[in-house]
PDB file of N, CA and C in Angstrom:
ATOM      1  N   UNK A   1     129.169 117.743  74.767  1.00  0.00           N
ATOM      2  CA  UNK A   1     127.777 117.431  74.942  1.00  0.00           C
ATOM      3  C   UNK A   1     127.429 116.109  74.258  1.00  0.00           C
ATOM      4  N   UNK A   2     127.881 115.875  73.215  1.00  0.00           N
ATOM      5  CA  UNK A   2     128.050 114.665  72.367  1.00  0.00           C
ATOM      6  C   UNK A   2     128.164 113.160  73.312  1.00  0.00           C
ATOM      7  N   UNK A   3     128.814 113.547  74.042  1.00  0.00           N
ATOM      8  CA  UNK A   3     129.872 112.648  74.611  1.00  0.00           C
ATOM      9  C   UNK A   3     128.655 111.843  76.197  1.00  0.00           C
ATOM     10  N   UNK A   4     128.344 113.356  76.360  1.00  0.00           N
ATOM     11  CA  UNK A   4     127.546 113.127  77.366  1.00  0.00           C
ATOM     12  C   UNK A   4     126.052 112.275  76.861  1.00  0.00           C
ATOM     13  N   UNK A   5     125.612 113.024  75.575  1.00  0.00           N
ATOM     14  CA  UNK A   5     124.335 112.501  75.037  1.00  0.00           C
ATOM     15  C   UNK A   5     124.091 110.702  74.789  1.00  0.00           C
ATOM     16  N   UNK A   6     125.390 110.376  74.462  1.00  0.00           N
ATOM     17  CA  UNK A   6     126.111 108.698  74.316  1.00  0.00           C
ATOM     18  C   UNK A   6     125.999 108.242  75.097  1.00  0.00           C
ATOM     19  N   UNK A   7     126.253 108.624  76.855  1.00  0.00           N
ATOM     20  CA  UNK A   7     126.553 107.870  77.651  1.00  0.00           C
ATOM     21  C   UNK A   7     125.045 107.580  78.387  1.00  0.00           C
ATOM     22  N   UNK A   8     123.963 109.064  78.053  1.00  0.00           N
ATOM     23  CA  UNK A   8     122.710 109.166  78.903  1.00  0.00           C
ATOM     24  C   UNK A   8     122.072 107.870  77.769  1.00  0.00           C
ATOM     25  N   UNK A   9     122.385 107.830  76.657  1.00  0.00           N
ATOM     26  CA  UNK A   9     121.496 107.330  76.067  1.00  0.00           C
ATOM     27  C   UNK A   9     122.081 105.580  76.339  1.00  0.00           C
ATOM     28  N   UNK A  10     123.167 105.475  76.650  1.00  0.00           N
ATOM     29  CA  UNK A  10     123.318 104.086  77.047  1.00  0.00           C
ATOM     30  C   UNK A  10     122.406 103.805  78.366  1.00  0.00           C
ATOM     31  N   UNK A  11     122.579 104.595  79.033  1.00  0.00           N
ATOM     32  CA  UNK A  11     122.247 104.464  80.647  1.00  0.00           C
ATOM     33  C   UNK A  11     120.635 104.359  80.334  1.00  0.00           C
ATOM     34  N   UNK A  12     119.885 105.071  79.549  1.00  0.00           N
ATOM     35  CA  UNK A  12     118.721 104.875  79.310  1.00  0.00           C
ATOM     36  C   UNK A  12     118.214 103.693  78.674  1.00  0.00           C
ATOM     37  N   UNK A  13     119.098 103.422  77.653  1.00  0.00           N
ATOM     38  CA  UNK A  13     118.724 102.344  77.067  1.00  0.00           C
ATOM     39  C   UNK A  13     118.503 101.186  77.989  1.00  0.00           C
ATOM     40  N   UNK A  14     119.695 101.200  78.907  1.00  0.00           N
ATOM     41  CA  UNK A  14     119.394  99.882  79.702  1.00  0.00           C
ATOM     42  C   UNK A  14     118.325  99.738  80.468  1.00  0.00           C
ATOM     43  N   UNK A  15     118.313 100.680  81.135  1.00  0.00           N
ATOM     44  CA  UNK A  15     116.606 101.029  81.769  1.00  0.00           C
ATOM     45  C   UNK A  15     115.285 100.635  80.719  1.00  0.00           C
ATOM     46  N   UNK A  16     115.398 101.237  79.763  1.00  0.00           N
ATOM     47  CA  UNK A  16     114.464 101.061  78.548  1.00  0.00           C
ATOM     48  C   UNK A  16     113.877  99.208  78.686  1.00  0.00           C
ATOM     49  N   UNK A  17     115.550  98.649  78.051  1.00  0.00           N
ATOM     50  CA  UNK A  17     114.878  97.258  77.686  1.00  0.00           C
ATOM     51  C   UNK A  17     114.732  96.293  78.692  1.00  0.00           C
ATOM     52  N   UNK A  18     114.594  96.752  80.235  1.00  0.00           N
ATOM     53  CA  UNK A  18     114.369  95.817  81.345  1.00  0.00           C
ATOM     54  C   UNK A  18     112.811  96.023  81.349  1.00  0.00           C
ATOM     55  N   UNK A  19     112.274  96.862  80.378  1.00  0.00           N
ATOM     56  CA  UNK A  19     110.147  97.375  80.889  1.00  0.00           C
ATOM     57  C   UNK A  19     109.724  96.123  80.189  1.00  0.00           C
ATOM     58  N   UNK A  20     108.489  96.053  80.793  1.00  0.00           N
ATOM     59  CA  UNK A  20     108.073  94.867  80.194  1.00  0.00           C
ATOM     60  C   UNK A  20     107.212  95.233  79.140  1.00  0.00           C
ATOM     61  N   UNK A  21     106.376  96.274  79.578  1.00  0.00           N
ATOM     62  CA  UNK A  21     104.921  97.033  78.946  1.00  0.00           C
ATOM     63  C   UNK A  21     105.206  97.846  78.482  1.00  0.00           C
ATOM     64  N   UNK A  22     104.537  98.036  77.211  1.00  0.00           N
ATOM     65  CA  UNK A  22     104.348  99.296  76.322  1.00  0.00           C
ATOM     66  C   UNK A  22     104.201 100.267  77.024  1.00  0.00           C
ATOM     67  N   UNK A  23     103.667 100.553  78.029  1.00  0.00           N
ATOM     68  CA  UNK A  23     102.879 101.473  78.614  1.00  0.00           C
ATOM     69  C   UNK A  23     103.944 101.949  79.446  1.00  0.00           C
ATOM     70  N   UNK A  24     104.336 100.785  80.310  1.00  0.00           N
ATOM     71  CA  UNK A  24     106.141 101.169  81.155  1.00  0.00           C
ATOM     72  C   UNK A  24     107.283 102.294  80.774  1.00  0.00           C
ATOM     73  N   UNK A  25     106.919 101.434  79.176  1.00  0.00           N
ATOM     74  CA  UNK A  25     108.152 102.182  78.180  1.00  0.00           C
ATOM     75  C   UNK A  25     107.960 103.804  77.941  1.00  0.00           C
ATOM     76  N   UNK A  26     106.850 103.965  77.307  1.00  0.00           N
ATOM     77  CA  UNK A  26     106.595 104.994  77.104  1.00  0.00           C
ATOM     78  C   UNK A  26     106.330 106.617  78.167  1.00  0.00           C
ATOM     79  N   UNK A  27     105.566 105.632  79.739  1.00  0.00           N
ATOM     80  CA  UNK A  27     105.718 106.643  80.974  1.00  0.00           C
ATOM     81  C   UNK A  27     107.287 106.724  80.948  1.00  0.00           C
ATOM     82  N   UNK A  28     108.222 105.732  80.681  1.00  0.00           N
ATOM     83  CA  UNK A  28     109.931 106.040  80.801  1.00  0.00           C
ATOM     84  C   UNK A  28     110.277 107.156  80.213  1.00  0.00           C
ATOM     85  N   UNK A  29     110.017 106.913  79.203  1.00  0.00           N
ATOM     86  CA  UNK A  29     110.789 107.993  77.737  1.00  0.00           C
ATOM     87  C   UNK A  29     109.921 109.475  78.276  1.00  0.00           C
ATOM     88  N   UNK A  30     108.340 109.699  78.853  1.00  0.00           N
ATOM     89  CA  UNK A  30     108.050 110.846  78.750  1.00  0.00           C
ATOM     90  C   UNK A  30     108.827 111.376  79.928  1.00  0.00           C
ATOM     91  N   UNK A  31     108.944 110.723  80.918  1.00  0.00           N
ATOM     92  CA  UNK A  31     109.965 110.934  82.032  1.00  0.00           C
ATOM     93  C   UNK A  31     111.530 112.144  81.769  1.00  0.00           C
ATOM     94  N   UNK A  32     112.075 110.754  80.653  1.00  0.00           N
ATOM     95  CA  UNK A  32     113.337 111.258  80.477  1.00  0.00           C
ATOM     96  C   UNK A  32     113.474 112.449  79.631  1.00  0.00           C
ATOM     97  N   UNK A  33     112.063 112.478  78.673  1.00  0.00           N
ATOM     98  CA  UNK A  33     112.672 113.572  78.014  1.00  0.00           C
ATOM     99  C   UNK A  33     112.001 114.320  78.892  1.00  0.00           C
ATOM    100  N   UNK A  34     111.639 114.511  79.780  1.00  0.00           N
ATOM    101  CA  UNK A  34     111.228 115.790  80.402  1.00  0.00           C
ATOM    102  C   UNK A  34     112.086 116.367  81.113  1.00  0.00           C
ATOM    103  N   UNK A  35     112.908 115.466  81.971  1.00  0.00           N
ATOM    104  CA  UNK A  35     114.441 115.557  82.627  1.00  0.00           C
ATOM    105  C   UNK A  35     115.350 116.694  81.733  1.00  0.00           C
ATOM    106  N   UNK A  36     115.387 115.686  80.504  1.00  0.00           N
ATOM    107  CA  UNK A  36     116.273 116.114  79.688  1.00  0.00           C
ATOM    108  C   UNK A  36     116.041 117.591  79.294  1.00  0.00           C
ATOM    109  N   UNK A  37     115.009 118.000  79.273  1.00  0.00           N
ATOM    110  CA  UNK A  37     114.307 119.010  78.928  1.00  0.00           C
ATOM    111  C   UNK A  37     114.784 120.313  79.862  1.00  0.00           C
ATOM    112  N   UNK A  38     114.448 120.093  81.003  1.00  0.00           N
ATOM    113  CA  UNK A  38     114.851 120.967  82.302  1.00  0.00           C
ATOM    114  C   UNK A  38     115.961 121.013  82.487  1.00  0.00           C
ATOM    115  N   UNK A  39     116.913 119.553  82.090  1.00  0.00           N
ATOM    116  CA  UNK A  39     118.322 119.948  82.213  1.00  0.00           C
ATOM    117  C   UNK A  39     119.026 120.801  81.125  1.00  0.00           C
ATOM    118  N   UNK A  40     118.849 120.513  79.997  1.00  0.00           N
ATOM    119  CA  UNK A  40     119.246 120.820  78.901  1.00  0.00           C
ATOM    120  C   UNK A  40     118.571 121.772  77.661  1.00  0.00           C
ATOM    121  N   UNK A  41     117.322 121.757  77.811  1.00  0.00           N
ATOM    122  CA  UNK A  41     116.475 122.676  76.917  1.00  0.00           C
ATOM    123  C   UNK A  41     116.953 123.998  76.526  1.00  0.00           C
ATOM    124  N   UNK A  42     117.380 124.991  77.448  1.00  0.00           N
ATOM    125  CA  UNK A  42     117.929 126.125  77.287  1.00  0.00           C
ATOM    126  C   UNK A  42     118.839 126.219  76.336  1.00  0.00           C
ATOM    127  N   UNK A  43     119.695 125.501  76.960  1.00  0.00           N
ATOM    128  CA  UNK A  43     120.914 125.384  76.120  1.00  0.00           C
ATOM    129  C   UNK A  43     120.663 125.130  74.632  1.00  0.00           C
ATOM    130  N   UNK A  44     119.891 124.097  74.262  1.00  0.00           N
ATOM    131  CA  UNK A  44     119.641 123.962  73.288  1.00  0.00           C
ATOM    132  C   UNK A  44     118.567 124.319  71.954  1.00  0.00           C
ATOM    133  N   UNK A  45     117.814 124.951  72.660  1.00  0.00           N
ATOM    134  CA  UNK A  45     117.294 126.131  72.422  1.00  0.00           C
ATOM    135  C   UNK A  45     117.757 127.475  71.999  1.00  0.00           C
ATOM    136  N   UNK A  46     119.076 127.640  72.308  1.00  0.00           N
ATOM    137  CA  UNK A  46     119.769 128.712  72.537  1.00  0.00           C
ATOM    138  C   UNK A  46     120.535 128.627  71.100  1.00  0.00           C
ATOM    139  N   UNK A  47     120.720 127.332  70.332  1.00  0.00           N
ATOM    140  CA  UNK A  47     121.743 127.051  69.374  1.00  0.00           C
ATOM    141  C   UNK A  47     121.441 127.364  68.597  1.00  0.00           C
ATOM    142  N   UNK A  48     122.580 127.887  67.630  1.00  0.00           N
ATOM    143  CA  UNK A  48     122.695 128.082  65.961  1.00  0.00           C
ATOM    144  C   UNK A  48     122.044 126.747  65.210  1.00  0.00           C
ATOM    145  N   UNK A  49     122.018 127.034  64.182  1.00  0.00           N
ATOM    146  CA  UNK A  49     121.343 125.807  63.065  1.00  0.00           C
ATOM    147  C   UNK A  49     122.672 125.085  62.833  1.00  0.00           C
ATOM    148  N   UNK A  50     123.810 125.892  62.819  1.00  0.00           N
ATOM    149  CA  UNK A  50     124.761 125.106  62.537  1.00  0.00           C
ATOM    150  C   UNK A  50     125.400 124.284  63.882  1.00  0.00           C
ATOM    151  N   UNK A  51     125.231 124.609  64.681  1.00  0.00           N
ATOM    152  CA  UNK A  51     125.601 124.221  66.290  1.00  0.00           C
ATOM    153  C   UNK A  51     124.837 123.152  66.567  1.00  0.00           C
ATOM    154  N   UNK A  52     123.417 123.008  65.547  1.00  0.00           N
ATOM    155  CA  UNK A  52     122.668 121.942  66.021  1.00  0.00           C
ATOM    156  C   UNK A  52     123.106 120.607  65.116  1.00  0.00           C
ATOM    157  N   UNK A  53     123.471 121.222  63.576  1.00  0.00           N
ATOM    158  CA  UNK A  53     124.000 120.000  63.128  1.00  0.00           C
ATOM    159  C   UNK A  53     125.664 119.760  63.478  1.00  0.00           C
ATOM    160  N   UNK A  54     126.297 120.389  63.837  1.00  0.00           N
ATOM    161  CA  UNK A  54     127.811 119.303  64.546  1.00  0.00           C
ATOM    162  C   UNK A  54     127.164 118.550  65.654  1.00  0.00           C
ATOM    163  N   UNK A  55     125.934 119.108  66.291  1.00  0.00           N
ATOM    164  CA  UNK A  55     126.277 118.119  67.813  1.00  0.00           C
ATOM    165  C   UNK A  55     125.083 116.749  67.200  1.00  0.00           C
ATOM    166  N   UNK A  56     124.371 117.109  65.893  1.00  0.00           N
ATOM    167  CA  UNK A  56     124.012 115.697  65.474  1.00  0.00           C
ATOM    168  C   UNK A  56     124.759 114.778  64.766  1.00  0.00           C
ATOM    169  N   UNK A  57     125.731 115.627  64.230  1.00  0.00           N
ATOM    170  CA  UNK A  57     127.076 114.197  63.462  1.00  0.00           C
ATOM    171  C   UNK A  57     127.569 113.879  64.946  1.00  0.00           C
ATOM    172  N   UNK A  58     128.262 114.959  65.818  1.00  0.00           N
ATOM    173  CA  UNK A  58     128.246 114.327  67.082  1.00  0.00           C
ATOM    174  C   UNK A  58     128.103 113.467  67.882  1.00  0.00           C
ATOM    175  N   UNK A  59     126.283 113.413  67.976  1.00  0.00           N
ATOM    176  CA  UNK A  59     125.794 112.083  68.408  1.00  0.00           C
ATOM    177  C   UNK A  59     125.562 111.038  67.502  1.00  0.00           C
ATOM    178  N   UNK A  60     125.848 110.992  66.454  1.00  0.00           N
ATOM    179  CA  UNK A  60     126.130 109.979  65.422  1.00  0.00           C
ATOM    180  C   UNK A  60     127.636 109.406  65.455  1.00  0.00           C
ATOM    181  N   UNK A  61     128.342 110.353  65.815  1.00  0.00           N
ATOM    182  CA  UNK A  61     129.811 109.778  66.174  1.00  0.00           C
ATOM    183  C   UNK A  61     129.783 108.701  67.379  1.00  0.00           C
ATOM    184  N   UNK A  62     129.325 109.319  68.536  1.00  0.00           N
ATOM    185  CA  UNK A  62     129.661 108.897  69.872  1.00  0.00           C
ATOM    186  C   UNK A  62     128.414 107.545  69.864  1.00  0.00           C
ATOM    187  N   UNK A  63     127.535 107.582  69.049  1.00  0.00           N
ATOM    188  CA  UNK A  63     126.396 106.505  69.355  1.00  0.00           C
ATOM    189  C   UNK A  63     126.528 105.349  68.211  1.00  0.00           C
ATOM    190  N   UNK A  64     126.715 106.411  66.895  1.00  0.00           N
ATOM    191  CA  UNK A  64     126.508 105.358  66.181  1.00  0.00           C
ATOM    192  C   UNK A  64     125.027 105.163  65.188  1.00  0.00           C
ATOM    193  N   UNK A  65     124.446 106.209  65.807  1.00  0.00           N
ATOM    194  CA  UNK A  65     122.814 106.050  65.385  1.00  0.00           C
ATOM    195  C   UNK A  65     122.807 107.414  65.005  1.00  0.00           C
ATOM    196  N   UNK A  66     122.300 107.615  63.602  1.00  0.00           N
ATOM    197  CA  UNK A  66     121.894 109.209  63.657  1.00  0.00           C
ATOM    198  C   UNK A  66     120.571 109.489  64.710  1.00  0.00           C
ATOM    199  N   UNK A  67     120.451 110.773  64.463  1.00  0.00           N
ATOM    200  CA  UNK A  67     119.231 111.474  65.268  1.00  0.00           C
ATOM    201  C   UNK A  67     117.891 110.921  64.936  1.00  0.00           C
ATOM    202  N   UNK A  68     117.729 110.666  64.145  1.00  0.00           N
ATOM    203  CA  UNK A  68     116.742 110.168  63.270  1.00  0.00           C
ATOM    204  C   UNK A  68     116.098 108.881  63.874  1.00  0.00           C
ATOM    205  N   UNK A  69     117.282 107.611  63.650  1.00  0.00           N
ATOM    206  CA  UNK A  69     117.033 106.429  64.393  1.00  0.00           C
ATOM    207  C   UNK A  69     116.678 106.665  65.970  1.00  0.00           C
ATOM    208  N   UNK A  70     117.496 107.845  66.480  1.00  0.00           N
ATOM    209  CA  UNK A  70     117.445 107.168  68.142  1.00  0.00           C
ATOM    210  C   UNK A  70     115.675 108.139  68.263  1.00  0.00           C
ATOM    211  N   UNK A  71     115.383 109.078  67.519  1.00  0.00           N
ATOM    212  CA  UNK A  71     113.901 109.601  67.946  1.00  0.00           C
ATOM    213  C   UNK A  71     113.054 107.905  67.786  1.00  0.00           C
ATOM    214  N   UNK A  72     113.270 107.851  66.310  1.00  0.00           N
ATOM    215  CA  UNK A  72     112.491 106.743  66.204  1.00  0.00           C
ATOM    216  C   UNK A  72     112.497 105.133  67.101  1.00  0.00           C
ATOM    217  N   UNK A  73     113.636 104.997  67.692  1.00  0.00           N
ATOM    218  CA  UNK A  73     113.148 104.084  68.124  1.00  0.00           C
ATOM    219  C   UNK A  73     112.386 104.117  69.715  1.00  0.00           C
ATOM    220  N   UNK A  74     113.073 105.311  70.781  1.00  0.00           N
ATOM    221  CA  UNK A  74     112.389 105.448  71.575  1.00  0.00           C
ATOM    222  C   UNK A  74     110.842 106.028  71.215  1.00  0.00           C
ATOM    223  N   UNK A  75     110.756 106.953  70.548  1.00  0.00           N
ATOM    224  CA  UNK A  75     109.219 107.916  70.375  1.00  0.00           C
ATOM    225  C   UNK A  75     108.590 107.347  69.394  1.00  0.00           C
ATOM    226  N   UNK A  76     109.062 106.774  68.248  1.00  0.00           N
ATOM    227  CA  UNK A  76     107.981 106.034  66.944  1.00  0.00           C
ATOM    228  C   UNK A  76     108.581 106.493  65.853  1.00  0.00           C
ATOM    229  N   UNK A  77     108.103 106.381  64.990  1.00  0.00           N
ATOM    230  CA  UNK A  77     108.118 106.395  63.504  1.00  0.00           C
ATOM    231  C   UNK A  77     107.498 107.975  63.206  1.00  0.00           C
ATOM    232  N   UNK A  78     106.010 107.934  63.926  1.00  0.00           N
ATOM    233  CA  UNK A  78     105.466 109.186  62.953  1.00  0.00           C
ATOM    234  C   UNK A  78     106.294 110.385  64.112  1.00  0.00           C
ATOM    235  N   UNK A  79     106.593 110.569  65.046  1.00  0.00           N
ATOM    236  CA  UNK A  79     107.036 111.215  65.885  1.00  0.00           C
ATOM    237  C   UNK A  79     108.533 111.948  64.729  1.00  0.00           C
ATOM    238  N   UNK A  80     109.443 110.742  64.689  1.00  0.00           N
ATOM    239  CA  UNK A  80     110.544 110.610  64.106  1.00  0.00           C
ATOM    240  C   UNK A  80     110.098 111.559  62.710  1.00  0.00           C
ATOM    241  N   UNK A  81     109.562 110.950  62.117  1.00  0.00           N
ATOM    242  CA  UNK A  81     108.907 111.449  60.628  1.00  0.00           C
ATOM    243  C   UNK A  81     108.535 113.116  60.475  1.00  0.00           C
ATOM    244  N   UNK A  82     107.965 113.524  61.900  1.00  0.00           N
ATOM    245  CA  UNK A  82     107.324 114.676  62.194  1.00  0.00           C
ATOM    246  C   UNK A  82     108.893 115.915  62.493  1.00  0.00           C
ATOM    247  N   UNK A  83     109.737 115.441  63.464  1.00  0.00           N
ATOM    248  CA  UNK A  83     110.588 116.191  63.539  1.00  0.00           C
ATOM    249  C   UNK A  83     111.745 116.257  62.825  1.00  0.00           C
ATOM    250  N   UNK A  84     111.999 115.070  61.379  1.00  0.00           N
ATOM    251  CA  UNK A  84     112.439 115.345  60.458  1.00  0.00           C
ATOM    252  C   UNK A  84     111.813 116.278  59.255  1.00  0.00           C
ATOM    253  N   UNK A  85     110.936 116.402  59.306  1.00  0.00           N
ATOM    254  CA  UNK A  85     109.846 117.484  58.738  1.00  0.00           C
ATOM    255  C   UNK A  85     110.364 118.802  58.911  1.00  0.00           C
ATOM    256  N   UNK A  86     110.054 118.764  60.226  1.00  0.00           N
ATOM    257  CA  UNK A  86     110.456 120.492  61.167  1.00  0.00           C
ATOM    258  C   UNK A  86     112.028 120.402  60.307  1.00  0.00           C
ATOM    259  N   UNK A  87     113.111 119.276  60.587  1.00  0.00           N
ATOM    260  CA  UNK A  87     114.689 120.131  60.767  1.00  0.00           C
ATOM    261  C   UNK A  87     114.523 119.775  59.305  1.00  0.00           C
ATOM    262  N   UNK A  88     113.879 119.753  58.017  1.00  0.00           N
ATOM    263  CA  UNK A  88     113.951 119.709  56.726  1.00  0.00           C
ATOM    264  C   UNK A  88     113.583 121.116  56.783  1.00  0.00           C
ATOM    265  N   UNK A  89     112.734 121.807  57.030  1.00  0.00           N
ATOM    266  CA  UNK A  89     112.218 122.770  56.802  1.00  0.00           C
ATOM    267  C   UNK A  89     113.193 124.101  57.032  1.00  0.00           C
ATOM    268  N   UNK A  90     113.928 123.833  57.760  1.00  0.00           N
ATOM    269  CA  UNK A  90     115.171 124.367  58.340  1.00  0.00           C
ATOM    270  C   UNK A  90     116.298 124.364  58.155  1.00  0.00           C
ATOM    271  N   UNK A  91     116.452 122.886  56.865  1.00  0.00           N
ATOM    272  CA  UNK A  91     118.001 123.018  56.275  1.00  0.00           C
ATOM    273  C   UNK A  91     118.075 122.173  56.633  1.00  0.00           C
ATOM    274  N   UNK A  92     118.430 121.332  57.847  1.00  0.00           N
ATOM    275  CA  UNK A  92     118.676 120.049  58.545  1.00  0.00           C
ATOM    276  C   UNK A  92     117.878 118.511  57.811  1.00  0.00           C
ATOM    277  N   UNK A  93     118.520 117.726  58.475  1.00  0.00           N
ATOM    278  CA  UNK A  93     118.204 115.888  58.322  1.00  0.00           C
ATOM    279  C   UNK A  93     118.599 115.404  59.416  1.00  0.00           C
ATOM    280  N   UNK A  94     117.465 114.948  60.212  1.00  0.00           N
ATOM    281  CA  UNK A  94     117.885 114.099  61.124  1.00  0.00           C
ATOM    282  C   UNK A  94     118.689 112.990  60.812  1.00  0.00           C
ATOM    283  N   UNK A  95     118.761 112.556  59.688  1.00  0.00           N
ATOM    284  CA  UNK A  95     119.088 111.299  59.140  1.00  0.00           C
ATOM    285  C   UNK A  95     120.383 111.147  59.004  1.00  0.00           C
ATOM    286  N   UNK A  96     121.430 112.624  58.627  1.00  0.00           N
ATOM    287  CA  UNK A  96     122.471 112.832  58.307  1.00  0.00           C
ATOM    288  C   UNK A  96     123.519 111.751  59.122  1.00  0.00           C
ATOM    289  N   UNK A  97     124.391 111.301  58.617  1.00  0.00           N
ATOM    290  CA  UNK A  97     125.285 110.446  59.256  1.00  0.00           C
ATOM    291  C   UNK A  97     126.722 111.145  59.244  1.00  0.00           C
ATOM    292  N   UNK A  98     127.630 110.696  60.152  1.00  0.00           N
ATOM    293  CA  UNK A  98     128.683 111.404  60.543  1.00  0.00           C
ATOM    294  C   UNK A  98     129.933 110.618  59.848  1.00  0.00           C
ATOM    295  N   UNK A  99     130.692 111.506  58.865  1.00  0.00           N
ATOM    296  CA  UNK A  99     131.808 110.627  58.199  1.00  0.00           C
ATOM    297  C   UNK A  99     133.278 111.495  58.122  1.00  0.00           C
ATOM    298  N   UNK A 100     133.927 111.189  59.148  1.00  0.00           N
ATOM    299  CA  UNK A 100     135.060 111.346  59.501  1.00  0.00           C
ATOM    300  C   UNK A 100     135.727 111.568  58.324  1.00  0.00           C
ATOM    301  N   UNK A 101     136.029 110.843  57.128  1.00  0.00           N
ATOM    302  CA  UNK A 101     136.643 110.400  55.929  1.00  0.00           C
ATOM    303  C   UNK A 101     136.207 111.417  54.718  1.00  0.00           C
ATOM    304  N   UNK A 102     135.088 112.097  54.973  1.00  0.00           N
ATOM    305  CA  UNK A 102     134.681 112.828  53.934  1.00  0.00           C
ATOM    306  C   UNK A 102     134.593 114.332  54.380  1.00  0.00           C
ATOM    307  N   UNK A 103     133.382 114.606  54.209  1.00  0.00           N
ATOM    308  CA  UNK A 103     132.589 116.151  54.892  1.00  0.00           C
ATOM    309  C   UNK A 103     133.051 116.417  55.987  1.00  0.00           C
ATOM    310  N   UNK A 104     133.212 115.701  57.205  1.00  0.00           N
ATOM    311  CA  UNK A 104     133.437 115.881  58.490  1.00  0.00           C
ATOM    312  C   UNK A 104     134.823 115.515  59.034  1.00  0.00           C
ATOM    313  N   UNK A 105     135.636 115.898  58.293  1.00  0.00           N
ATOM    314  CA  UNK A 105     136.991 115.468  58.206  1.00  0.00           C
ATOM    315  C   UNK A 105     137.782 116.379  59.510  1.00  0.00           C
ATOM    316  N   UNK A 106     137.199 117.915  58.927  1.00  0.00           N
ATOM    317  CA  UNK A 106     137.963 118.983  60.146  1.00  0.00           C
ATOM    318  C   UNK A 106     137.068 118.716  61.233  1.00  0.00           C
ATOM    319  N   UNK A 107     135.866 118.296  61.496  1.00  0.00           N
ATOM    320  CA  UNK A 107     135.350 118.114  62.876  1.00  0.00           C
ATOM    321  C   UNK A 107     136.307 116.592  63.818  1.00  0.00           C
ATOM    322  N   UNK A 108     136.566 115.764  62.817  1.00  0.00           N
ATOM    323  CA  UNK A 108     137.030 114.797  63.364  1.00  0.00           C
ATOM    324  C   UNK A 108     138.242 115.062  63.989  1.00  0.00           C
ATOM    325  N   UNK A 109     139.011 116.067  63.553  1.00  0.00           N
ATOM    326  CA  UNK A 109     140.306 116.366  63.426  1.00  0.00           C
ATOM    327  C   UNK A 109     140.526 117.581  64.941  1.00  0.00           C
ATOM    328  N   UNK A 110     139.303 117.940  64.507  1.00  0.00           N
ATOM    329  CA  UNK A 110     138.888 118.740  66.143  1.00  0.00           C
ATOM    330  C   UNK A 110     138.948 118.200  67.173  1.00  0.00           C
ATOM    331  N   UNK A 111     138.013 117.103  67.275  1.00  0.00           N
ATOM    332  CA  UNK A 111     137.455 116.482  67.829  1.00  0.00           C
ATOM    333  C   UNK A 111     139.235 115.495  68.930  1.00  0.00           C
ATOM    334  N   UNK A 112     139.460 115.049  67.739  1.00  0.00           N
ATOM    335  CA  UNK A 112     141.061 114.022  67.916  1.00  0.00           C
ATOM    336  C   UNK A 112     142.225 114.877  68.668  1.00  0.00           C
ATOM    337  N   UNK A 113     142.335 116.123  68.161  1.00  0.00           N
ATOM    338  CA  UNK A 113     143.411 117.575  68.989  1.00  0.00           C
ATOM    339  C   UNK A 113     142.580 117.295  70.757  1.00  0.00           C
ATOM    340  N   UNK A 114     141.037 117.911  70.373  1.00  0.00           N
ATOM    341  CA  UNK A 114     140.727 117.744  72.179  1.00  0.00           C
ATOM    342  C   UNK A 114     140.694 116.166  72.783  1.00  0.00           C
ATOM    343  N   UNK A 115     140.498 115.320  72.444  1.00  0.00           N
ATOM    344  CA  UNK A 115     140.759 114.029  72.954  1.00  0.00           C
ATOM    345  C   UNK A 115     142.221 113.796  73.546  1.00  0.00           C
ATOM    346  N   UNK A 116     143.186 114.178  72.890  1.00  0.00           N
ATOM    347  CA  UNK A 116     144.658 114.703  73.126  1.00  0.00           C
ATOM    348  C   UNK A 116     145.111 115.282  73.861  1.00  0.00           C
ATOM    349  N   UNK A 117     144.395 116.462  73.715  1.00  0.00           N
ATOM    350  CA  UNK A 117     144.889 117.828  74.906  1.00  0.00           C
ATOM    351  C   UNK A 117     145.491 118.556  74.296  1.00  0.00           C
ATOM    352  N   UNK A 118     145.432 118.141  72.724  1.00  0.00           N
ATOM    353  CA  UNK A 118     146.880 119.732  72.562  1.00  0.00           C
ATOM    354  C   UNK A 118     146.117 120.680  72.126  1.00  0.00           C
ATOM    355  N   UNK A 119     144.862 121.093  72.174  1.00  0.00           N
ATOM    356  CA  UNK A 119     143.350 122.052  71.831  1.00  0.00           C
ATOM    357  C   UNK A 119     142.647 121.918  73.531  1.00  0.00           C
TER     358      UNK A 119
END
């Protein structure tokens, strides 16, 4: 899912920075996350607390940006601010960053077996 979240968010991005207008931008993003929503909501809805933070080192792996940055730069600051609130309240940080080298050593290691094929 990771993998997939990287590639929508490239594909979006490019769409993103061809708008000219604030206004462009923002009918975009309510668009996509609504997409995203119908495609994917269930599912994610459906997840453990812990299921939600691998697939955010996840998309910190595959993007590069924690969760944190990519709310904030499509939705804003207080948006961003607001649903780091909620996943504080819950144990979570959007902010968390993904480090292969430390904490996230056996996810990486997961991660490297299925890239492989021998998992």
């Amino acid at each position: 899912m990771a993998k997939l979240a990287a590639k929508k968010l490239e594909e979006y991005n490019k769409v993103y920075l061809t708008l000219k207008t604030e206004r462009q931008r923002k009918k975009y993003i309510k668009q996509v996350q609504e997409d995203l929503m119908n495609e994917y909501g269930d599912e994610i809805k459906h997840m453990k607390i812990s299921e939600g933070r691998v697939l955010m080192k996840l998309i910190d792996r595959e993007t590069g940006h924690s969760s944190y940055a990519i709310i904030k730069e499509f939705r804003g600051g207080f948006t961003a601010f607001f649903w780091q609130t909620v996943a504080r309240l819950f144990g979570n940080d959007l902010k968390v960053r993904y480090n292969p080298y430390g904490e996230d050593w056996m996810i990486e290691n997961i991660v490297q077996q299925i890239d492989q094929g021998t998992i």
